[in-house]
Protein backbone atom coordinates (compact mmCIF):
# COMPACT_ATOMS: atom_id res chain seq x y z
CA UNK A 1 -13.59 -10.16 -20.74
CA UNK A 2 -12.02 -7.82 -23.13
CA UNK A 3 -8.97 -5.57 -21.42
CA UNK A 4 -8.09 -2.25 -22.60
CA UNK A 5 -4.95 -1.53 -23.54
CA UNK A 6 -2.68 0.81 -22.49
CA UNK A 7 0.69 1.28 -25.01
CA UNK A 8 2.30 3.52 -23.23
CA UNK A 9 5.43 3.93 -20.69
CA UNK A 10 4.82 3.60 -17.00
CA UNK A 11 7.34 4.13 -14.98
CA UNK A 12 7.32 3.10 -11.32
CA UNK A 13 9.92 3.38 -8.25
CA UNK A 14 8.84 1.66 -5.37
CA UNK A 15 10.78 1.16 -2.24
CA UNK A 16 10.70 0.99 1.65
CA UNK A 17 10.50 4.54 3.69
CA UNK A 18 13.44 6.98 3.72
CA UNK A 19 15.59 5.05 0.96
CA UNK A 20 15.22 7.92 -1.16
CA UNK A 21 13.16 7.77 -3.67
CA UNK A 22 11.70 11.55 -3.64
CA UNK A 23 15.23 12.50 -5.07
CA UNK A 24 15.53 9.90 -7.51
CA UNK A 25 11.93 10.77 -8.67
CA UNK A 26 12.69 14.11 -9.12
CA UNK A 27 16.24 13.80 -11.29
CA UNK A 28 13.90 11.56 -13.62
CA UNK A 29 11.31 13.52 -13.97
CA UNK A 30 13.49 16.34 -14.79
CA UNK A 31 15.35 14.27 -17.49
CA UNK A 32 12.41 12.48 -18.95
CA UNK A 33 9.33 15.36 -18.52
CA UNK A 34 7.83 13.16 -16.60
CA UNK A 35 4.44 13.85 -14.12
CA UNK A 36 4.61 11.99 -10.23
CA UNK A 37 1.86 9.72 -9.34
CA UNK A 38 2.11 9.33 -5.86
CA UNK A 39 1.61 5.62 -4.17
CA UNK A 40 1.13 6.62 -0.99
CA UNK A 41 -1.46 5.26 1.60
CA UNK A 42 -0.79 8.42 4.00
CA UNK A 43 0.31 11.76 1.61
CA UNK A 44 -3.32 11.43 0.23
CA UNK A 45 -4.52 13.36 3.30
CA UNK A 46 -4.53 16.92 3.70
CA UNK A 47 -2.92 18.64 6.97
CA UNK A 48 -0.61 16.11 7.71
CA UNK A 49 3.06 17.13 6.05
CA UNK A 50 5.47 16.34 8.68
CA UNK A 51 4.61 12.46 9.99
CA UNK A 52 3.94 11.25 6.16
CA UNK A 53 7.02 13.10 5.00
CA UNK A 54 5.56 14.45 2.33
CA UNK A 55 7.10 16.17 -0.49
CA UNK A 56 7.34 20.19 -0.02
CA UNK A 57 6.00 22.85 -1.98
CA UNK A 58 9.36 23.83 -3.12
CA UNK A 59 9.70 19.84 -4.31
CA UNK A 60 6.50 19.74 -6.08
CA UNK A 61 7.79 22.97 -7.44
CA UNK A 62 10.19 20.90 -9.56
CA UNK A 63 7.25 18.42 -10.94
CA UNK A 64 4.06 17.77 -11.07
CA UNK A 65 2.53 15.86 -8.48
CA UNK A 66 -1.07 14.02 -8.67
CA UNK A 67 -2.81 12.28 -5.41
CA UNK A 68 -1.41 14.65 -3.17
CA UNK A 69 -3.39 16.14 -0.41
CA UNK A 70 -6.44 15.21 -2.10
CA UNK A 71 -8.93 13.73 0.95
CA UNK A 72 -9.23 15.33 4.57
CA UNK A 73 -8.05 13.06 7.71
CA UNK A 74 -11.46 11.81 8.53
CA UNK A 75 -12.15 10.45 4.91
CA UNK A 76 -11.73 6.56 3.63
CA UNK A 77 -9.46 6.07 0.90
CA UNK A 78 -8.18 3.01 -0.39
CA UNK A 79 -6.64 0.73 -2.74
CA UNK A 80 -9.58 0.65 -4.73
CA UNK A 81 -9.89 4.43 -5.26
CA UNK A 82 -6.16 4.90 -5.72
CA UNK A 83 -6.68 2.57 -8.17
CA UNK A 84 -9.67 4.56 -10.03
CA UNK A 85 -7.74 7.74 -9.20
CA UNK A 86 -3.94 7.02 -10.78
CA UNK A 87 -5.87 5.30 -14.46
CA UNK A 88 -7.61 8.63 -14.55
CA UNK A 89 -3.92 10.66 -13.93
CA UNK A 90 -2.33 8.32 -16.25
CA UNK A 91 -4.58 8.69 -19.20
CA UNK A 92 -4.44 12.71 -17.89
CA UNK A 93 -0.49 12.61 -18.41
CA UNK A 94 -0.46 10.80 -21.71
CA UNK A 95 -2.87 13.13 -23.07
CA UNK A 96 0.06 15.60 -22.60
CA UNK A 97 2.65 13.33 -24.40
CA UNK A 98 4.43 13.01 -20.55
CA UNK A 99 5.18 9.96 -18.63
CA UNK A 100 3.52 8.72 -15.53
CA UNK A 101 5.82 7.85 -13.04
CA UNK A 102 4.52 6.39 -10.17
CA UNK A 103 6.46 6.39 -7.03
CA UNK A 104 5.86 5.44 -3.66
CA UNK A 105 5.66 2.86 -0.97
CA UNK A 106 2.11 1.28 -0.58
CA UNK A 107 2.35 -2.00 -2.44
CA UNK A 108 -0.58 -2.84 -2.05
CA UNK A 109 -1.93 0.36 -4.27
CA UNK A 110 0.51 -0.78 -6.95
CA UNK A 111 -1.35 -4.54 -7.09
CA UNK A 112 -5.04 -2.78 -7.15
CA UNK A 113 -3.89 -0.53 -10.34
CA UNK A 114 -2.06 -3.18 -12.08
CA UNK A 115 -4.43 -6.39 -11.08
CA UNK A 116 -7.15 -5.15 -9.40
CA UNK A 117 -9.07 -5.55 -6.55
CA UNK A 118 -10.35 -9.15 -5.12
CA UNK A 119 -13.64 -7.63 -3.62
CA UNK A 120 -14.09 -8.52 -0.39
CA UNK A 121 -16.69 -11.64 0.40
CA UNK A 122 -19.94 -10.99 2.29
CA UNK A 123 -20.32 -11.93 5.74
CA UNK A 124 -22.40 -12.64 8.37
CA UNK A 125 -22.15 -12.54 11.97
CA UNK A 126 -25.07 -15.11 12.56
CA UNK A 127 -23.96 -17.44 10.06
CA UNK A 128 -20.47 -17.58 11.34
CA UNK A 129 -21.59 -17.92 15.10
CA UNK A 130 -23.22 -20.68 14.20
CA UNK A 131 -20.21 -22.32 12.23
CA UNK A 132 -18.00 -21.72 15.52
CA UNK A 133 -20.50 -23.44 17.63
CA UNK A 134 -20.54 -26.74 15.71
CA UNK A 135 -16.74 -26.56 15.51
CA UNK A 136 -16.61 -26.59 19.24
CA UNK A 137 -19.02 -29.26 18.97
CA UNK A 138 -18.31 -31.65 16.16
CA UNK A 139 -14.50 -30.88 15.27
CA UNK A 140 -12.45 -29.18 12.61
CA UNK A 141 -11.85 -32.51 10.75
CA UNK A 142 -15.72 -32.79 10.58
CA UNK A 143 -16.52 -29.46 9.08
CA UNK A 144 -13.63 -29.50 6.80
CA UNK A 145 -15.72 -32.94 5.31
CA UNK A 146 -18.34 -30.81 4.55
CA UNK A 147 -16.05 -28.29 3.05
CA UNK A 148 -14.80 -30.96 0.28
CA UNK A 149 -18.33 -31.47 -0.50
CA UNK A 150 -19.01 -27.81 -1.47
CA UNK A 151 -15.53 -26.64 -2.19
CA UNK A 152 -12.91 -29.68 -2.99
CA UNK A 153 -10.40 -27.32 -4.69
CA UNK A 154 -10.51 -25.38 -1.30
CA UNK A 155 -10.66 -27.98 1.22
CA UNK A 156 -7.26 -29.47 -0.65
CA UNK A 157 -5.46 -25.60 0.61
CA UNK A 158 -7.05 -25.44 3.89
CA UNK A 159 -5.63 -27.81 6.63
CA UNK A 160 -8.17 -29.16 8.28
CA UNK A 161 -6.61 -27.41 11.69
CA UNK A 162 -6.63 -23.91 10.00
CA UNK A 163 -10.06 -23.09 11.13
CA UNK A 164 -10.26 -19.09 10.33
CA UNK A 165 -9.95 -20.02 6.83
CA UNK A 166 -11.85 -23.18 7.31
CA UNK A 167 -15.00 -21.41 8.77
CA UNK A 168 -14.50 -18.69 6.20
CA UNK A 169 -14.84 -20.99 3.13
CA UNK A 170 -18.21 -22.30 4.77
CA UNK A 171 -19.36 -19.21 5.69
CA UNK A 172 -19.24 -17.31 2.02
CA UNK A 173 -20.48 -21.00 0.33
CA UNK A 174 -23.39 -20.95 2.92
CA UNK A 175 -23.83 -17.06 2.37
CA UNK A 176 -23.62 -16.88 -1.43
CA UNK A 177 -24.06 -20.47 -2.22
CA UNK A 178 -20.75 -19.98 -4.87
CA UNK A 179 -17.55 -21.72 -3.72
CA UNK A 180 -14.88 -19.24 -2.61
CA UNK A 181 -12.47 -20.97 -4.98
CA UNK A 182 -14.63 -20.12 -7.81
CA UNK A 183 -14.25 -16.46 -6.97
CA UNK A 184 -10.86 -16.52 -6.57
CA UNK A 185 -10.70 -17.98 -10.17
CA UNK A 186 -13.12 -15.53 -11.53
CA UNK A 187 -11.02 -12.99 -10.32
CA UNK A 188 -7.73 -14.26 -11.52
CA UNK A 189 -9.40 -14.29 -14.87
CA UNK A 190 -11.14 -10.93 -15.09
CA UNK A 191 -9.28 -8.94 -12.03
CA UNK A 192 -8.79 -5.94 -13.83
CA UNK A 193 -10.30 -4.41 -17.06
CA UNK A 194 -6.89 -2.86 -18.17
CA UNK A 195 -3.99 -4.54 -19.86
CA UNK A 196 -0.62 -2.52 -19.46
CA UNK A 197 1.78 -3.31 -22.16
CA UNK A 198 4.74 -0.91 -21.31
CA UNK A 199 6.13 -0.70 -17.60
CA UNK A 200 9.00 -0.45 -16.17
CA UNK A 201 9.43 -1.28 -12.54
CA UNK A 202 12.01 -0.58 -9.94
CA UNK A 203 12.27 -1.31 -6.78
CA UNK A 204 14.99 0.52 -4.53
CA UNK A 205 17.20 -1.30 -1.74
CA UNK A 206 20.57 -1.10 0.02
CA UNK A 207 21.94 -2.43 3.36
CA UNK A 208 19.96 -2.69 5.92
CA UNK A 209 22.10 -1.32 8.21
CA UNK A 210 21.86 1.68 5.99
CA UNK A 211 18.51 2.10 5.72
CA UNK A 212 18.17 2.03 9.19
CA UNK A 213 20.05 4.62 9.86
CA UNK A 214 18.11 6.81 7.66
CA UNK A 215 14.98 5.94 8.98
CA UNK A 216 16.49 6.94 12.18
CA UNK A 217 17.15 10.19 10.64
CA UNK A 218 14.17 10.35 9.48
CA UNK A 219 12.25 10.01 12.75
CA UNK A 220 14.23 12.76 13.80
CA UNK A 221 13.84 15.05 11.12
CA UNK A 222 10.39 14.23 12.07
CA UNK A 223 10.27 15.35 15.29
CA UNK A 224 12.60 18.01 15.11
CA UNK A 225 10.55 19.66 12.30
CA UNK A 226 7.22 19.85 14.44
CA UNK A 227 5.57 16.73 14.36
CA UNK A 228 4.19 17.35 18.00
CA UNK A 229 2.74 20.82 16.91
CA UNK A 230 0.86 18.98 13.55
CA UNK A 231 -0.66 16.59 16.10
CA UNK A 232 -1.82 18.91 18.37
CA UNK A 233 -3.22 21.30 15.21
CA UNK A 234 -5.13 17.91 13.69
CA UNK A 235 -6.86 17.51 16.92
CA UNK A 236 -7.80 20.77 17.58
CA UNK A 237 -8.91 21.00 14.42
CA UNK A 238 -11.52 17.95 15.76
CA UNK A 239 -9.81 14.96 14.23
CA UNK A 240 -10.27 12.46 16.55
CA UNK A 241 -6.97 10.09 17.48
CA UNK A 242 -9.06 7.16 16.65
CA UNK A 243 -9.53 7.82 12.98
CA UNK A 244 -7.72 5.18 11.02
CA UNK A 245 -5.39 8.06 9.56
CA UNK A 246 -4.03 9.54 13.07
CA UNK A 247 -3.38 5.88 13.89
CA UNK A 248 -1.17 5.62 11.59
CA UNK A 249 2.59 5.67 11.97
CA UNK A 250 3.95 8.65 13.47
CA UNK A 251 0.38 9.97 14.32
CA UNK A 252 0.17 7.20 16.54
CA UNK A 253 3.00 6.90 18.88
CA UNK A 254 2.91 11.01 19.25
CA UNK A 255 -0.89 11.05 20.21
CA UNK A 256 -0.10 8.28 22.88
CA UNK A 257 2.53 10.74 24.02
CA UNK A 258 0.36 13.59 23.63
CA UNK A 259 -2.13 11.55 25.99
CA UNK A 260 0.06 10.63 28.59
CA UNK A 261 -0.09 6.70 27.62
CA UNK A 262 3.86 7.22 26.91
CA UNK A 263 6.85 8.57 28.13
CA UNK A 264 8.50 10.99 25.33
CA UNK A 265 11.54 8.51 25.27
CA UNK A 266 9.00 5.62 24.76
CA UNK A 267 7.32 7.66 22.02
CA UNK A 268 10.81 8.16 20.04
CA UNK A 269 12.37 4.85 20.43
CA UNK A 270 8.89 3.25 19.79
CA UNK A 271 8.88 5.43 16.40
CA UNK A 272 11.66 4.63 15.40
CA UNK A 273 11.39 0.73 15.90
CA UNK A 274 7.76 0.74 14.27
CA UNK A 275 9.04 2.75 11.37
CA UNK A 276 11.86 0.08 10.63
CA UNK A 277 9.35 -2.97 11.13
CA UNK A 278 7.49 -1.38 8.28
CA UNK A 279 10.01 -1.25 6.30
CA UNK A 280 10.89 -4.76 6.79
CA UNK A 281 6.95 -5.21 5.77
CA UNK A 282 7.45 -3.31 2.55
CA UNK A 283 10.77 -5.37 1.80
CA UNK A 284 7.96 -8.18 1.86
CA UNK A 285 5.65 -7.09 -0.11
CA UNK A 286 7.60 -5.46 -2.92
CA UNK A 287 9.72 -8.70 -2.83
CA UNK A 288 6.07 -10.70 -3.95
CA UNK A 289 6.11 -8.62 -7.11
CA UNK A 290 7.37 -10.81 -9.96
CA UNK A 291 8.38 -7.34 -12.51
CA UNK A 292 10.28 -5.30 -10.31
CA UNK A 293 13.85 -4.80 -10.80
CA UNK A 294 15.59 -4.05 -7.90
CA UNK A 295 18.35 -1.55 -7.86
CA UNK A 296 20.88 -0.25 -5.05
CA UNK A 297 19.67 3.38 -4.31
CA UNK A 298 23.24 4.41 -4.03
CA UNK A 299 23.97 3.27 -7.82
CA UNK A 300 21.82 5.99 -9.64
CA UNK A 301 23.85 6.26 -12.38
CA UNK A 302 22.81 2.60 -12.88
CA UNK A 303 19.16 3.62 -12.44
CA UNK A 304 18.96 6.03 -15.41
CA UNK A 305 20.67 4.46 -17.74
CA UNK A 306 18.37 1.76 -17.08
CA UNK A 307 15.54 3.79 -17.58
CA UNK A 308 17.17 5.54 -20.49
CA UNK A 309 17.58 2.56 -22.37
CA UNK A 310 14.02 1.22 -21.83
CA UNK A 311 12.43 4.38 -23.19
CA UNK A 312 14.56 4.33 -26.13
């Protein structure tokens, strides 16, 4: 399949929560008339400033910002549509002779834009009880003899004693009667219509010990600014605790407070650990991606001469 192309500059700072990269983002822009794409899983939703630290109104003063309050709590979004969503901001900010720079911490929003989506496989519920009954009854090493015979190139990555993934590979060949390696390869070859020629990525770190103490600032800031009063507006406003946004982060741990399921000192130092276990989660997946240059936060002189160079 033929790829678009897409000639010009990207820019993209990634990094885990609270390392700073709002302020960086901001000094470029300014220097290089640049417009913000945010990669964000949480700042897409509307009413909900404080717990996703989003940027303020005197911040987005300074630049434009794009995929920013854009979807109420209750509404999906995901990779896929961020995906849609920042090619159609990009193309919108070229058209204006700017530069996109996207900036955020959702990794996996940056892999859907720049290699697309694997779609999901179908499943079914009677097919796999069925699969998990003759395991029981016949053995992994017996249904992974099958799986050779319908998928060899899986059966030689799936231990025999993995059985999620064992049942899984059985369950999309018996579903869709197509290997799942042969999807995998289909989507390794066509993943994503677009073919970006001009990016620049970097990826923000410093000490841990550091960053830590930021996020531990952060958490404060957090609930010092009226995190407990946004909660309590969101659900009065009818947004139920159990929507997949007010579990997030943040939302979480302060409706379980709100609820009586924690103490207030549970709720804070359960924030603040959660908050620095994702970080540790971002560290992973930003450390998977093979094109990101990674940068000490503290060293920003460093950082735009970087960039400077690269777009001259």
């Amino acid at each position: 399949m033929s790829k678009t192309v897409i000639e010009q500059p990207i820019l993209v700072i990634v990094g885990p929560t609270a390392i700073g990269k709002t302020a960086l983002s901001l000094e470029v822009s300014e220097r290089h008339n640049c417009e913000i794409i945010s990669v964000d899983s949480m700042q897409v939703y509307k009413h909900m400033d404080i717990g996703t630290a989003k940027v303020s109104t005197e911040e987005r003063d300074l630049a434009v910002h794009h995929l920013i309050d854009i979807v109420e709590p209750n509404e999906s979004y995901d990779a896929a549509r961020f995906a849609e969503d920042s090619l159609a901001c990009i193309n919108e900010i070229n058209n204006k002779n700017k530069i996109p720079l996207l900036t955020g911490g959702t990794g996996l929003y940056l892999k859907a834009l720049f290699e697309g989506i694997f779609p999901e496989a179908p499943s079914d519920e009677n097919i796999r009880s069925k699969l998990k009954k003759r395991l029981e009854e016949e053995g992994c090493d017996k249904l992974h003899q099958e799986l050779s015979i319908c998928d060899c190139v899986s059966a030689e990555k799936i231990h025999p004693n993995d059985t999620h993934r064992l049942l899984r590979a059985l369950e999309i060949y018996l579903l869709t009667g197509k290997p799942w390696s042969d999807a995998i390869r289909e989507h390794a070859t066509d993943g994503n219509k677009y073919l970006f020629k001009n990016v620049l990525q970097i990826g923000l770190t410093c000490e841990r010990s550091i960053l830590y103490q930021r996020i531990n600032n952060r958490c404060d800031i957090m609930l010092n600014s009226g995190l407990k009063e946004e909660v309590e507006g969101l659900l009065a406003m009818g947004f139920s605790s159990d929507l997949k946004s007010m579990q997030s982060i943040g939302y979480r741990h302060m409706n379980n407070y709100l609820s009586g399921e924690w103490t207030k000192e549970e709720m804070v130092r359960l924030l603040a650990r959660d908050t620095r276990r994702y970080a540790k989660r971002q560290y992973t997946w930003f450390g998977k991606m093979a094109n990101l240059q990674w940068q000490e936060v503290t060293e920003q002189t460093k950082i735009l001469n970087t960039i400077k160079e690269w777009l001259s």
